[in-house]
Structure formats: structure tokens, C-alpha cells
N, C-alpha and C. Protein backbone atom coordinates (compact mmCIF):
# COMPACT_ATOMS: atom_id res chain seq x y z
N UNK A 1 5.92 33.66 77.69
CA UNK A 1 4.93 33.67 76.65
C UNK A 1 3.59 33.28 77.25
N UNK A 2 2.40 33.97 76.80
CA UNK A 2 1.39 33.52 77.91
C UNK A 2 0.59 32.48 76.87
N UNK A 3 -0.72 32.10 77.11
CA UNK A 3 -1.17 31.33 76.45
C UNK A 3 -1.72 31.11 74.94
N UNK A 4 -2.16 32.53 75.12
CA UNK A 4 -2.85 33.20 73.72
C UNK A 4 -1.82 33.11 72.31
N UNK A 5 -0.50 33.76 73.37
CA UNK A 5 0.84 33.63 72.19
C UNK A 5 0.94 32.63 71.67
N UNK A 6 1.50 31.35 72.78
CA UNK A 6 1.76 30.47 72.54
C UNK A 6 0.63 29.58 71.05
N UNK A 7 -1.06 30.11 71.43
CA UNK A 7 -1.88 29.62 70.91
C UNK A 7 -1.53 29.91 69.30
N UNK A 8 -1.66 31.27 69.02
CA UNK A 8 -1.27 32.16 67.63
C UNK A 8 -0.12 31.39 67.07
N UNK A 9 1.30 31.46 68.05
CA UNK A 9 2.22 31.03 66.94
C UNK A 9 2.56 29.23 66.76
N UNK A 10 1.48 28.53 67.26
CA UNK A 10 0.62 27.81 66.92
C UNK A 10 -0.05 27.57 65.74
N UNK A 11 -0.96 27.89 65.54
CA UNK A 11 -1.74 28.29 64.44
C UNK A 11 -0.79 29.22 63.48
N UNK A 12 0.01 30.44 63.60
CA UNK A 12 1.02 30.36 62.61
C UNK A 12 1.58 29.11 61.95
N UNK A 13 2.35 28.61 63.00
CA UNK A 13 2.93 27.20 62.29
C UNK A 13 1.98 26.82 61.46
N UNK A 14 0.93 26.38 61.81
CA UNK A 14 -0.22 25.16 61.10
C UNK A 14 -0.31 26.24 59.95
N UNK A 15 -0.43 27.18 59.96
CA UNK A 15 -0.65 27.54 58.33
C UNK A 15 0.88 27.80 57.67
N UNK A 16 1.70 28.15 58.30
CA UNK A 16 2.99 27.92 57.66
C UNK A 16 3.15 26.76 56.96
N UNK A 17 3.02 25.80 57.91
CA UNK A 17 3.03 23.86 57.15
C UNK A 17 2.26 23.67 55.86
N UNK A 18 0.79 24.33 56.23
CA UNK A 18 -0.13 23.96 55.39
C UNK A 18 -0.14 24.80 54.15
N UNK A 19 0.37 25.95 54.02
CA UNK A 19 0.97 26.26 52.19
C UNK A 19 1.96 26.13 51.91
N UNK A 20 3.09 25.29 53.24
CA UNK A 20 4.30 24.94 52.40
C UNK A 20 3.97 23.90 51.43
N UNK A 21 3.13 23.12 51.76
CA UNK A 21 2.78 21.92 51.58
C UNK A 21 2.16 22.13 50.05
N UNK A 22 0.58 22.93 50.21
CA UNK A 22 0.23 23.25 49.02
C UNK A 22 1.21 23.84 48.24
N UNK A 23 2.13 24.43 48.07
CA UNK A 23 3.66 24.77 47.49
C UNK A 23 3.64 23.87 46.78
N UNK A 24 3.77 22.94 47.44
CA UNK A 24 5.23 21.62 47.34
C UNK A 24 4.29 20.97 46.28
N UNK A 25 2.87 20.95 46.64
CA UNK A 25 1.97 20.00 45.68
C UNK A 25 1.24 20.50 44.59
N UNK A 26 2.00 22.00 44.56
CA UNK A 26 1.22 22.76 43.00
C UNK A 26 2.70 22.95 42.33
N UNK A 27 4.18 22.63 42.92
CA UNK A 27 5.36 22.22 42.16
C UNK A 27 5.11 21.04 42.00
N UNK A 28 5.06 20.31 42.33
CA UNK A 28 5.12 18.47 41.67
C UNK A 28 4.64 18.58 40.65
N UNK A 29 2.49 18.80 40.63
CA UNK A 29 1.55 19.12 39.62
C UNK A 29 2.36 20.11 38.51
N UNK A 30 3.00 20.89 37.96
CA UNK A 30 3.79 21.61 37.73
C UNK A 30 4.71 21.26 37.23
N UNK A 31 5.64 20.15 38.04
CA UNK A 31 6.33 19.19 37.34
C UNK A 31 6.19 18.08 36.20
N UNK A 32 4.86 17.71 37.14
CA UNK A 32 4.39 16.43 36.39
C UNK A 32 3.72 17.06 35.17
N UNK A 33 3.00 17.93 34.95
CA UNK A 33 2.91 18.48 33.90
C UNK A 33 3.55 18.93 32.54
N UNK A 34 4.78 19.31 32.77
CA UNK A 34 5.85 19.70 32.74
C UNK A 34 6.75 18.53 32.08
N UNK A 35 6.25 17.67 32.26
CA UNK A 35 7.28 16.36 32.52
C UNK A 35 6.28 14.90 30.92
N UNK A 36 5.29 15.62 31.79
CA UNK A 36 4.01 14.82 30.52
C UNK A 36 4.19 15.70 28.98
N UNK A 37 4.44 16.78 29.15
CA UNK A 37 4.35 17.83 27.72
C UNK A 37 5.71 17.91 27.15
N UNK A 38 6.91 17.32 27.68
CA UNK A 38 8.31 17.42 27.31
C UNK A 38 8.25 15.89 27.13
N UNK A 39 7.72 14.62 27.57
CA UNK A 39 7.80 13.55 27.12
C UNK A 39 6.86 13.71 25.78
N UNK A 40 6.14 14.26 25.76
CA UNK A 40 4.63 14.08 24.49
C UNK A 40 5.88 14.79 23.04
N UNK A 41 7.31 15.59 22.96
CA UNK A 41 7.59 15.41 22.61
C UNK A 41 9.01 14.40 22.16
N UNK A 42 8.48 13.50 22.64
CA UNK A 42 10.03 12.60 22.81
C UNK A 42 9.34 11.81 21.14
N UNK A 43 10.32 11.26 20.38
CA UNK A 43 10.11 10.33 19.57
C UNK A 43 10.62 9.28 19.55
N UNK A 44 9.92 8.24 18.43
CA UNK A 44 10.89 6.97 18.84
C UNK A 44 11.76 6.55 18.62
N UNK A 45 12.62 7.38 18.16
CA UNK A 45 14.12 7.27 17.39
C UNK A 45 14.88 7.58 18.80
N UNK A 46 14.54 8.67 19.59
CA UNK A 46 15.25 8.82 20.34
C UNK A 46 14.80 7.65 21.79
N UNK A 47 14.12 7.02 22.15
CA UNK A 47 14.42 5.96 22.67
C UNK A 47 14.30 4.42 21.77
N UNK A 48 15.00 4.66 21.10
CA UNK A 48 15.67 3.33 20.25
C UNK A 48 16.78 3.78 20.27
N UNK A 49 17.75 4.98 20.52
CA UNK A 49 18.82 5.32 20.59
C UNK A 49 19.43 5.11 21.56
N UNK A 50 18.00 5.52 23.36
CA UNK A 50 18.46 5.34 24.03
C UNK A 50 18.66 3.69 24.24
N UNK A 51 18.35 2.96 23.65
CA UNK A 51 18.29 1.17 24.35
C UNK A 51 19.80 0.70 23.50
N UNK A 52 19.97 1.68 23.06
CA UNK A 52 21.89 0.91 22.47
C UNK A 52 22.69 -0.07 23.25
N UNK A 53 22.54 -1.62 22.72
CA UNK A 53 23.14 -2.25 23.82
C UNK A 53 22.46 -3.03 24.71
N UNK A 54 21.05 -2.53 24.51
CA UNK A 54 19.80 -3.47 25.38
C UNK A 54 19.28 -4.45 24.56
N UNK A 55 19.01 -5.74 25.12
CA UNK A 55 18.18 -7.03 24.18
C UNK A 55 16.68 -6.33 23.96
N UNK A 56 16.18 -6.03 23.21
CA UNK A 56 14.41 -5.82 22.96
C UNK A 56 14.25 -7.10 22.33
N UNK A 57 12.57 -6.63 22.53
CA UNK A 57 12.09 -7.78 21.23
C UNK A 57 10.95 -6.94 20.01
N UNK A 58 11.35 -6.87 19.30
CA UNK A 58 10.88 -6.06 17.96
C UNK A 58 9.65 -7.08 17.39
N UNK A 59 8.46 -6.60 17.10
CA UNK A 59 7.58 -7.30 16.18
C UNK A 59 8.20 -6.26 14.75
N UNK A 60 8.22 -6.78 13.31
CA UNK A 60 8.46 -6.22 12.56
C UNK A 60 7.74 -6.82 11.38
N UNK A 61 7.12 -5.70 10.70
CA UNK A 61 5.96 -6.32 9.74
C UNK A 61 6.90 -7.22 8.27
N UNK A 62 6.11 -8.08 8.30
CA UNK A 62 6.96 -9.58 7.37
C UNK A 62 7.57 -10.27 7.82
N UNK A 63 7.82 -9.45 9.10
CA UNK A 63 9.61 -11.04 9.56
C UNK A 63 8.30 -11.39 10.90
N UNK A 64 8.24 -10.75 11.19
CA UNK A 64 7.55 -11.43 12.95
C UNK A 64 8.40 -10.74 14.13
N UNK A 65 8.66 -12.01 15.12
CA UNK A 65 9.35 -11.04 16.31
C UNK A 65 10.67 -11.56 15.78
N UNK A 66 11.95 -10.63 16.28
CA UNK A 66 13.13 -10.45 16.50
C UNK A 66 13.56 -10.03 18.11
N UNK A 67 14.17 -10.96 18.97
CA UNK A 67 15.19 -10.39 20.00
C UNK A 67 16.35 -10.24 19.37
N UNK A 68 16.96 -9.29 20.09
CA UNK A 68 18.36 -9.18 19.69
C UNK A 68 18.84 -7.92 20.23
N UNK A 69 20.35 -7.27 20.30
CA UNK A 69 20.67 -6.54 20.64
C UNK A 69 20.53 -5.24 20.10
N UNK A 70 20.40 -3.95 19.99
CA UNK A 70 20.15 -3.00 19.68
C UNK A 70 21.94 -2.70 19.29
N UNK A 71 22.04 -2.46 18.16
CA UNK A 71 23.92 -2.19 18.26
C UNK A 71 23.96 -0.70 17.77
N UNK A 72 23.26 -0.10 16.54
CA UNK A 72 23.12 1.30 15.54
C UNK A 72 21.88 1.27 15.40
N UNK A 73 21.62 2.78 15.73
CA UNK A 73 20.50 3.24 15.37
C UNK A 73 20.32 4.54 14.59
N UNK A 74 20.21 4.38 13.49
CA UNK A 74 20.30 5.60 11.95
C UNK A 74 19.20 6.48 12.32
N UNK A 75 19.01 7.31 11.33
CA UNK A 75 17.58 8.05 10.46
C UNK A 75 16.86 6.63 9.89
N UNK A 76 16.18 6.47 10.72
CA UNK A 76 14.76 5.52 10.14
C UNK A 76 15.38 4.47 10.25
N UNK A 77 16.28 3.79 10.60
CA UNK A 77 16.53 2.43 10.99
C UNK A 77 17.38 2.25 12.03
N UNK A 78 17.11 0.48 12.35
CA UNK A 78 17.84 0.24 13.51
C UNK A 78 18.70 -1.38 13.21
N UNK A 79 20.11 -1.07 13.69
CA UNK A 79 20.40 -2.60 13.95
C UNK A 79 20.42 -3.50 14.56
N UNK A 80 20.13 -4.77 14.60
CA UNK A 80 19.63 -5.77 15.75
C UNK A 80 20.68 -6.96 15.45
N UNK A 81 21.15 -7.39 16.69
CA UNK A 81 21.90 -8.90 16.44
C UNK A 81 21.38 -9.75 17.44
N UNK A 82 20.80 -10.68 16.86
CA UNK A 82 20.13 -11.81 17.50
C UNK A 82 20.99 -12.83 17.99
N UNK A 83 22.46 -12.64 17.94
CA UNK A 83 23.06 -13.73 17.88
C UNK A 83 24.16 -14.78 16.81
N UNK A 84 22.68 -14.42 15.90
CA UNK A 84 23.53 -15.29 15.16
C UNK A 84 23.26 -14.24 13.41
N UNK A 85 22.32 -13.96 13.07
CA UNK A 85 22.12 -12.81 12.63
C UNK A 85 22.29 -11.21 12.81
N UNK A 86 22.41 -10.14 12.10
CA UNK A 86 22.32 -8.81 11.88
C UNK A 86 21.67 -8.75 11.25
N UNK A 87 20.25 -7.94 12.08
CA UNK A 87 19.27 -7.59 11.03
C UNK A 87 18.82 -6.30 10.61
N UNK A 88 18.82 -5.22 10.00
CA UNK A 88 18.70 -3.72 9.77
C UNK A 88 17.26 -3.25 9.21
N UNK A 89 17.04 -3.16 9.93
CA UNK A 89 15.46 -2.97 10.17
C UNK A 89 14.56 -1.56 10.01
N UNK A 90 13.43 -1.47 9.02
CA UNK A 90 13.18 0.14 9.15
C UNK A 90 12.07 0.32 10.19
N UNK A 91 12.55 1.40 10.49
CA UNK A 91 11.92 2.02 11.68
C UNK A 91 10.25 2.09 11.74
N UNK A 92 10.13 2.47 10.68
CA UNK A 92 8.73 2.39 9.95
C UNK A 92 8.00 0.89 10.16
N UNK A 93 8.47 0.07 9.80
CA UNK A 93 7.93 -1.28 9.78
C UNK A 93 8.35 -1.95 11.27
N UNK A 94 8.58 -1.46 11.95
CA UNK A 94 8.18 -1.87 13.42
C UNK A 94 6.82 -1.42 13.88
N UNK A 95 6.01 -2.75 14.08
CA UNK A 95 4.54 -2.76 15.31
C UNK A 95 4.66 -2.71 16.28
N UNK A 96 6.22 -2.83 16.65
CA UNK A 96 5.86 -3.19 18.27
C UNK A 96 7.29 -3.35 18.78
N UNK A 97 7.52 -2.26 20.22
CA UNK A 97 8.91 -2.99 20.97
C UNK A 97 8.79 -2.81 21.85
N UNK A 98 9.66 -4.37 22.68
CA UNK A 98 9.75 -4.05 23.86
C UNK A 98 10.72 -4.37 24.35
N UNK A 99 11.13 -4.10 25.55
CA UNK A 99 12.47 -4.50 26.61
C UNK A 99 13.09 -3.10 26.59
N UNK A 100 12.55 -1.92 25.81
CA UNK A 100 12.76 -0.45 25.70
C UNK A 100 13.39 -0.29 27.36
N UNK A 101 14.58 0.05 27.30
CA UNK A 101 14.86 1.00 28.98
C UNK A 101 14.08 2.26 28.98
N UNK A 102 14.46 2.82 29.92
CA UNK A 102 13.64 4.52 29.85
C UNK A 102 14.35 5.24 29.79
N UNK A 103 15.53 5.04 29.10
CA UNK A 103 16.29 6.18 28.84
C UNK A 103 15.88 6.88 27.14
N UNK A 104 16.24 8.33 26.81
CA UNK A 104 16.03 8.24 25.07
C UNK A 104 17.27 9.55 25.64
N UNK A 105 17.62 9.58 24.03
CA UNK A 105 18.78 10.11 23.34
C UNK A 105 18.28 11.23 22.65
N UNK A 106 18.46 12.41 22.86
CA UNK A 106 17.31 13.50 21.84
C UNK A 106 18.83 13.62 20.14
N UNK A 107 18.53 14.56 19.72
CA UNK A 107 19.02 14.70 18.51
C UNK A 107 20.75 15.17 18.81
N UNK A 108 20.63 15.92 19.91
CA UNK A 108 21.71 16.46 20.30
C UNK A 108 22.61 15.89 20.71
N UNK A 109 22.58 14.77 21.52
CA UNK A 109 23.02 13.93 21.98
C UNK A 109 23.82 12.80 21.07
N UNK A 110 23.12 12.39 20.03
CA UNK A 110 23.73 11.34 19.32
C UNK A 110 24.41 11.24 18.35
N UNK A 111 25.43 10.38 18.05
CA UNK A 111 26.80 10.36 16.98
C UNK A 111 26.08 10.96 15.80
N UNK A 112 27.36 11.32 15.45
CA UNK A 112 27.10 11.82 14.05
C UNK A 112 26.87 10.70 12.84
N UNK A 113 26.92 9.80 13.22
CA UNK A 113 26.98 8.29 12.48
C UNK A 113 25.26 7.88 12.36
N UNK A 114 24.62 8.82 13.52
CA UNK A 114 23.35 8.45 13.63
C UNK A 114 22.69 9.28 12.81
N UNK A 115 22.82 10.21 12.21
CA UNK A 115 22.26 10.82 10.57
C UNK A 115 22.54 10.50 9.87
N UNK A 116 23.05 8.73 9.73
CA UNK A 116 22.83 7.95 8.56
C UNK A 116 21.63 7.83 7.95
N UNK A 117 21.23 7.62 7.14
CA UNK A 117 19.73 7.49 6.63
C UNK A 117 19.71 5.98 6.05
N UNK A 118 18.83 5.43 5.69
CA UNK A 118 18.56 4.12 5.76
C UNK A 118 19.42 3.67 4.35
N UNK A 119 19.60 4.74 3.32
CA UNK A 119 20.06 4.72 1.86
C UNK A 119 21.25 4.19 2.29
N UNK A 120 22.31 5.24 2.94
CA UNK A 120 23.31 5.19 3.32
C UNK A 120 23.53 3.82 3.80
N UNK A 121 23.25 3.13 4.26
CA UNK A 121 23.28 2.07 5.03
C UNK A 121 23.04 0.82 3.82
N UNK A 122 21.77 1.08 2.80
CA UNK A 122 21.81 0.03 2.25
C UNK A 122 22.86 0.18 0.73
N UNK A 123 23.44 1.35 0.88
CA UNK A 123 24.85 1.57 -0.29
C UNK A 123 25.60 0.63 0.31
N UNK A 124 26.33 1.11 1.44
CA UNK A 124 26.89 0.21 2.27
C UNK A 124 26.88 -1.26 2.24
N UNK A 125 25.72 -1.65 2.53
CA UNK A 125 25.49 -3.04 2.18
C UNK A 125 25.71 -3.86 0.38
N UNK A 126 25.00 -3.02 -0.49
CA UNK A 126 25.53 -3.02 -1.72
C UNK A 126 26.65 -2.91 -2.30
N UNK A 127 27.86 -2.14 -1.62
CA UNK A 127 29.20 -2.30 -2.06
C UNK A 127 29.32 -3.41 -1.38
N UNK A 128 29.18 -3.58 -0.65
CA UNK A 128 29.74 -5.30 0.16
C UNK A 128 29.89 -6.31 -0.85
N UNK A 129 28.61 -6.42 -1.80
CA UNK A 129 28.27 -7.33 -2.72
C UNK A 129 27.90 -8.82 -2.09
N UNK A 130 27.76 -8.53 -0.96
CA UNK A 130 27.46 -10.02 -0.13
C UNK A 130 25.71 -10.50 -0.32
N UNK A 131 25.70 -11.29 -0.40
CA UNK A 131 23.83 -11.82 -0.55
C UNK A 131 23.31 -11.48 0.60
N UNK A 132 21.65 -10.81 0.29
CA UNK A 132 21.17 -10.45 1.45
C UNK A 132 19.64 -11.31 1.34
N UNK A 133 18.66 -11.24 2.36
CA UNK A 133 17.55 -11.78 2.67
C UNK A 133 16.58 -10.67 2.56
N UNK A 134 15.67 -10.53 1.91
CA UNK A 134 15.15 -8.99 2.58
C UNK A 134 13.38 -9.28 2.48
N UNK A 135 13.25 -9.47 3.67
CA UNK A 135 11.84 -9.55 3.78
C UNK A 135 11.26 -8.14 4.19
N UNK A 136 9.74 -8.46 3.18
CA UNK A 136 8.88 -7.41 2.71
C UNK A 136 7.89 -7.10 4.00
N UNK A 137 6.89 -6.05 3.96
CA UNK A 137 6.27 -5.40 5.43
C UNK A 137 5.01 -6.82 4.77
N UNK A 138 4.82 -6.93 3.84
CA UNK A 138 3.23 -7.77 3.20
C UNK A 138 3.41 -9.40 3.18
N UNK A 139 5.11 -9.70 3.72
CA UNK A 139 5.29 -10.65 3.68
C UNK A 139 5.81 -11.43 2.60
N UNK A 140 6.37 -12.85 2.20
CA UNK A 140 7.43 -12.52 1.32
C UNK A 140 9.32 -12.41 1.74
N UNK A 141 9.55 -13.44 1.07
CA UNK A 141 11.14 -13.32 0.92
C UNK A 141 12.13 -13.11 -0.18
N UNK A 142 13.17 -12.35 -0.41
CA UNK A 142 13.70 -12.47 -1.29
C UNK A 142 15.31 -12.31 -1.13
N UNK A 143 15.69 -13.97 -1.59
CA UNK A 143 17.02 -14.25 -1.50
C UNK A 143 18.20 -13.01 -2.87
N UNK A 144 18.88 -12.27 -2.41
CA UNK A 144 19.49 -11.37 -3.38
C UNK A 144 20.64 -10.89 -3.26
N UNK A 145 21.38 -9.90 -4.36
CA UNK A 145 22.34 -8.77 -3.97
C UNK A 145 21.46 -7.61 -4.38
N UNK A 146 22.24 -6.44 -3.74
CA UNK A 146 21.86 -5.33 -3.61
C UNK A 146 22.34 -4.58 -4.84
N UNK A 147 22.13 -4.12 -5.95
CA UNK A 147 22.68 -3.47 -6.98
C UNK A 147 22.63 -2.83 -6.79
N UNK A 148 21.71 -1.16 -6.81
CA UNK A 148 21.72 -0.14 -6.51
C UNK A 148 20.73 0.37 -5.82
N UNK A 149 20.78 1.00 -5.40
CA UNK A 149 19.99 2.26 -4.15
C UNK A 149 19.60 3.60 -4.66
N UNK A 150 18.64 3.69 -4.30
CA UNK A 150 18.00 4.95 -5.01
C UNK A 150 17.35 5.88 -3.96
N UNK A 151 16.70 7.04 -4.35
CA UNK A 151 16.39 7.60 -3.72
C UNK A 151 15.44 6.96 -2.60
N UNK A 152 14.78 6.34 -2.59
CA UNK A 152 13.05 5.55 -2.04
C UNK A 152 12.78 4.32 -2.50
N UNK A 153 14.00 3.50 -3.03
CA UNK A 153 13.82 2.01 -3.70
C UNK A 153 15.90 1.64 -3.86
N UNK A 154 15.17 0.40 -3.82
CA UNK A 154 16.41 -0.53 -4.07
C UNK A 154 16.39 -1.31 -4.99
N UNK A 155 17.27 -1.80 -5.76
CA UNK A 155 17.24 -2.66 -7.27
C UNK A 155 18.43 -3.86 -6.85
N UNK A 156 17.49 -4.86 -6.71
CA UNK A 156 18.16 -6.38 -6.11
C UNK A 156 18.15 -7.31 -7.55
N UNK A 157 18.99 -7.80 -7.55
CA UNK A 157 19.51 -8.79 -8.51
C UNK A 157 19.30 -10.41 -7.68
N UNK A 158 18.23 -11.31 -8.16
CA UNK A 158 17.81 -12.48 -7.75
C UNK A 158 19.39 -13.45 -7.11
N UNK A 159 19.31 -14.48 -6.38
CA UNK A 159 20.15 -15.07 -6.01
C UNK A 159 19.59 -16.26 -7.59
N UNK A 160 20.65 -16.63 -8.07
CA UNK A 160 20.89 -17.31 -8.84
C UNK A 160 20.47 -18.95 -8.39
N UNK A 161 19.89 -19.50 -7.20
CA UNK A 161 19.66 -20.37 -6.37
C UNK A 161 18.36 -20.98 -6.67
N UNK A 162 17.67 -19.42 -6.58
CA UNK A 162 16.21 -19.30 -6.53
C UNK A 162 15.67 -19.32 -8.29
N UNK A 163 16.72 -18.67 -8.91
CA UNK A 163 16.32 -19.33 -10.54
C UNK A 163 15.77 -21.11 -10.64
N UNK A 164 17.46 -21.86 -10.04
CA UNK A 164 16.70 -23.14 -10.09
C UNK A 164 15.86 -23.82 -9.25
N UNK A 165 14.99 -22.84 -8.43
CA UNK A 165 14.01 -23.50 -7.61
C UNK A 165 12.30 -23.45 -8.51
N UNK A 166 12.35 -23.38 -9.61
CA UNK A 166 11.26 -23.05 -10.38
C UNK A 166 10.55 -21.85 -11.09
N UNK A 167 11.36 -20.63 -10.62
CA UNK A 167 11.46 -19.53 -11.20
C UNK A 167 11.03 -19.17 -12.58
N UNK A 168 9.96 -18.74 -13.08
CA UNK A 168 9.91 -18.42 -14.81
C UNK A 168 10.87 -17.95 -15.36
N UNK A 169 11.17 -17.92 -17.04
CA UNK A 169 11.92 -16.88 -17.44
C UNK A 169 11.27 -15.24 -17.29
N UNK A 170 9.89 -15.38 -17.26
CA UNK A 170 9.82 -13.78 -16.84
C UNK A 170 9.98 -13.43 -15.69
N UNK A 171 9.91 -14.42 -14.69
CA UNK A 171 10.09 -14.10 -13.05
C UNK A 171 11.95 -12.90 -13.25
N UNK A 172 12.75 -13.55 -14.55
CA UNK A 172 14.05 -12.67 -14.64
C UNK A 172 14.26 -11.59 -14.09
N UNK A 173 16.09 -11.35 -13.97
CA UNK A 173 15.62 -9.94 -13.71
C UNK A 173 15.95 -9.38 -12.74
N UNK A 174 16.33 -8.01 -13.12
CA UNK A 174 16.41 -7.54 -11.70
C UNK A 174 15.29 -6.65 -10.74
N UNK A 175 15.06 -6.75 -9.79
CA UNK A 175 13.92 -6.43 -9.02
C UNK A 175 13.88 -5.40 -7.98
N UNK A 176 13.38 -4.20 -8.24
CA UNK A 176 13.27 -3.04 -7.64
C UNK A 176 11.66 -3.28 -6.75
N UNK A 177 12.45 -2.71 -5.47
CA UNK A 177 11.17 -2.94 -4.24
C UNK A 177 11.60 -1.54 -3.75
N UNK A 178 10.08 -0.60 -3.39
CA UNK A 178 10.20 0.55 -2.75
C UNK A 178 10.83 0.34 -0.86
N UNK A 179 11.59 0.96 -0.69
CA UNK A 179 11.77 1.08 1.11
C UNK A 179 10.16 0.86 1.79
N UNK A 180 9.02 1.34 1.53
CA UNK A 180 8.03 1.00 2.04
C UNK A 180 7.61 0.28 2.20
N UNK A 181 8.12 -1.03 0.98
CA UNK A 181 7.88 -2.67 1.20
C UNK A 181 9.15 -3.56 2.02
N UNK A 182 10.11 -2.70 2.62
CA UNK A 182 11.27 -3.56 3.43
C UNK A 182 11.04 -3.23 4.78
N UNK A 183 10.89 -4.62 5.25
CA UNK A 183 10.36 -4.51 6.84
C UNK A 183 11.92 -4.52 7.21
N UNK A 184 13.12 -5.60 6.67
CA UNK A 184 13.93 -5.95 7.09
C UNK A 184 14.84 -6.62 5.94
N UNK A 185 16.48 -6.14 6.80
CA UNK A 185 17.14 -7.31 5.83
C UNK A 185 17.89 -7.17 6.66
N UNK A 186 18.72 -9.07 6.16
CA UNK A 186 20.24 -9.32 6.19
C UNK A 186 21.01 -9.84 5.79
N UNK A 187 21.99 -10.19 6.38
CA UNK A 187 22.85 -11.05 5.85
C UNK A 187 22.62 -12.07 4.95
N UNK A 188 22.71 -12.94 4.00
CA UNK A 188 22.00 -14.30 3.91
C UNK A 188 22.84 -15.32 3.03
């Protein structure tokens, strides 16, 4: 090979390298693009689905923060056990989470248990007939049972407790609060 050759397939190489390269760095760009416009549709149901099992810490409007475990995650709500509580929480009335992994769960992926809707969940709780706590997004507590469930509201029957804590006779009654005013409930 004389010198000239040697020189050329030389300079071949160097431009061989040098648009493999630009290749390689208009696929990444490409990727990452790619990658930004398929996350822009991720929602937050599907990583609250994915943290099943992870401790977060939830700000939730009326209650404050909650840690706790992520156990079910519905249509518009999520369940949390702190420990010593279960708290069922709407999705809506979360400001803020964190300890989120980076995994998410798209629609396809998750139980069929997870197109519960928040109703479903608080029927559930209402056949129980067990007393619940259910703090409001504006703040506000209310010690109760769950009577019935409605389409976009719930109809709670007072804990009988809170009568003799000073209660009016018109305070009576049973008390319907829209889902838009329940940051949270539980057990109580």
C-alpha cells in the first residue's frame, strides 16, 4: 500500500467514525424525544399504580401529609396504610407526592380491580357499617357512618358521640358531602 492509500483509507475511516457517530447522536436526540412525548403522555394514576407497595408521602388537601404504604390504587383513588391506619384517599385532593419510584402502570397493565371507581369503594365501605373519619379538601372533620353513595356525593349519618359534644338540634341529621369536598377517609 503506498502512502497516498494508506492516507485516503485514513481519512475514510475518520469520516466513517464521524457519521457513525452523528448517527448514534441524531438516534439518542430521537430517542430522547421520543421518550419526552410518550412520558408527556403518562398520567398520574398510572404512576400511583406503579408505586404499589412503596412508602410515599402524600400531602392531601384537609388531612396534611400522610406516609404510608401504597396497597390499591382505583379510578380516582388510592389506598394508603400508615401503619396503624387505612386511609382511601381521592386522587383529586392530592397536592403533592413523593417517594414515587419511576416505574408507572399504563391502563393495560393493571387489575381489573383497578376500574374500581371511588363509588365502588365507598359502597363497600358503607355496607361494612363500620364508623368512618372523613376529612374534607377545606378542612374539617367528620366523625360518621356511611349510609348511602350516590352518584358524586355521599350521605353520612353523624356519630352519635359528636351529638353529645354540643351539637344543635338543627346541626341533626343526616349529612350529604359532594366527593369534591373528601380529601380522605377512614377507619375511625
Amino acid at each position: 500500500m503506498t502512502g497516498w492509500e494508506q492516507r485516503l483509507l485514513a481519512v475514510f475511516d475518520d469520516l466513517e467514525q464521524q457519521a457513525e457517530g452523528l448517527a448514534l447522536a441524531e438516534r439518542d436526540a430521537r430517542v430522547a424525544d421520543l421518550s419526552r412525548a410518550e412520558y408527556g403522555e403518562l398520567d398520574l394514576l398510572s404512576r400511583l399504580h406503579g408505586a404499589v407497595g412503596a412508602v410515599v408521602l402524600l400531602s392531601v388537601a384537609g388531612v396534611g401529609r400522610l406516609r404510608g404504604s401504597v396497597a390499591r390504587v382505583g379510578e380516582g383513588w388510592l389506598l394508603a396504610d400508615d401503619g396503624t391506619h387505612e386511609w382511601l384517599v381521592r386522587v383529586a385532593a392530592l397536592e403533592e407526592v413523593r417517594g414515587l419510584p419511576d416505574r408507572a402502570v399504563d391502563a393495560a397493565g393493571r387489575p381489573v380491580t383497578a376500574r374500581l371507581g371511588l363509588g365502588s369503594v365507598l359502597r363497600s365501605v358503607a355496607a361494612d357499617g363500620t364508623p368512618v373519619v372523613l376529612h374534607r379538601t377545606g378542612g374539617g372533620v367528620l366523625r360518621a357512618r356511611l349510609r348511602r353513595v350516590g352518584a358524586d356525593f355521599v350521605e353520612l349519618e353523624p356519630d352519635e358521640s359528636a351529638e353529645s359534644s354540643g351539637r344543635s338540634v338543627d346541626d341533626a341529621g343526616l349529612v350529604v358531602v359532594p366527593w369534591s369536598a373528601i380529601g380522605a377517609v377512614r377507619r375511625g
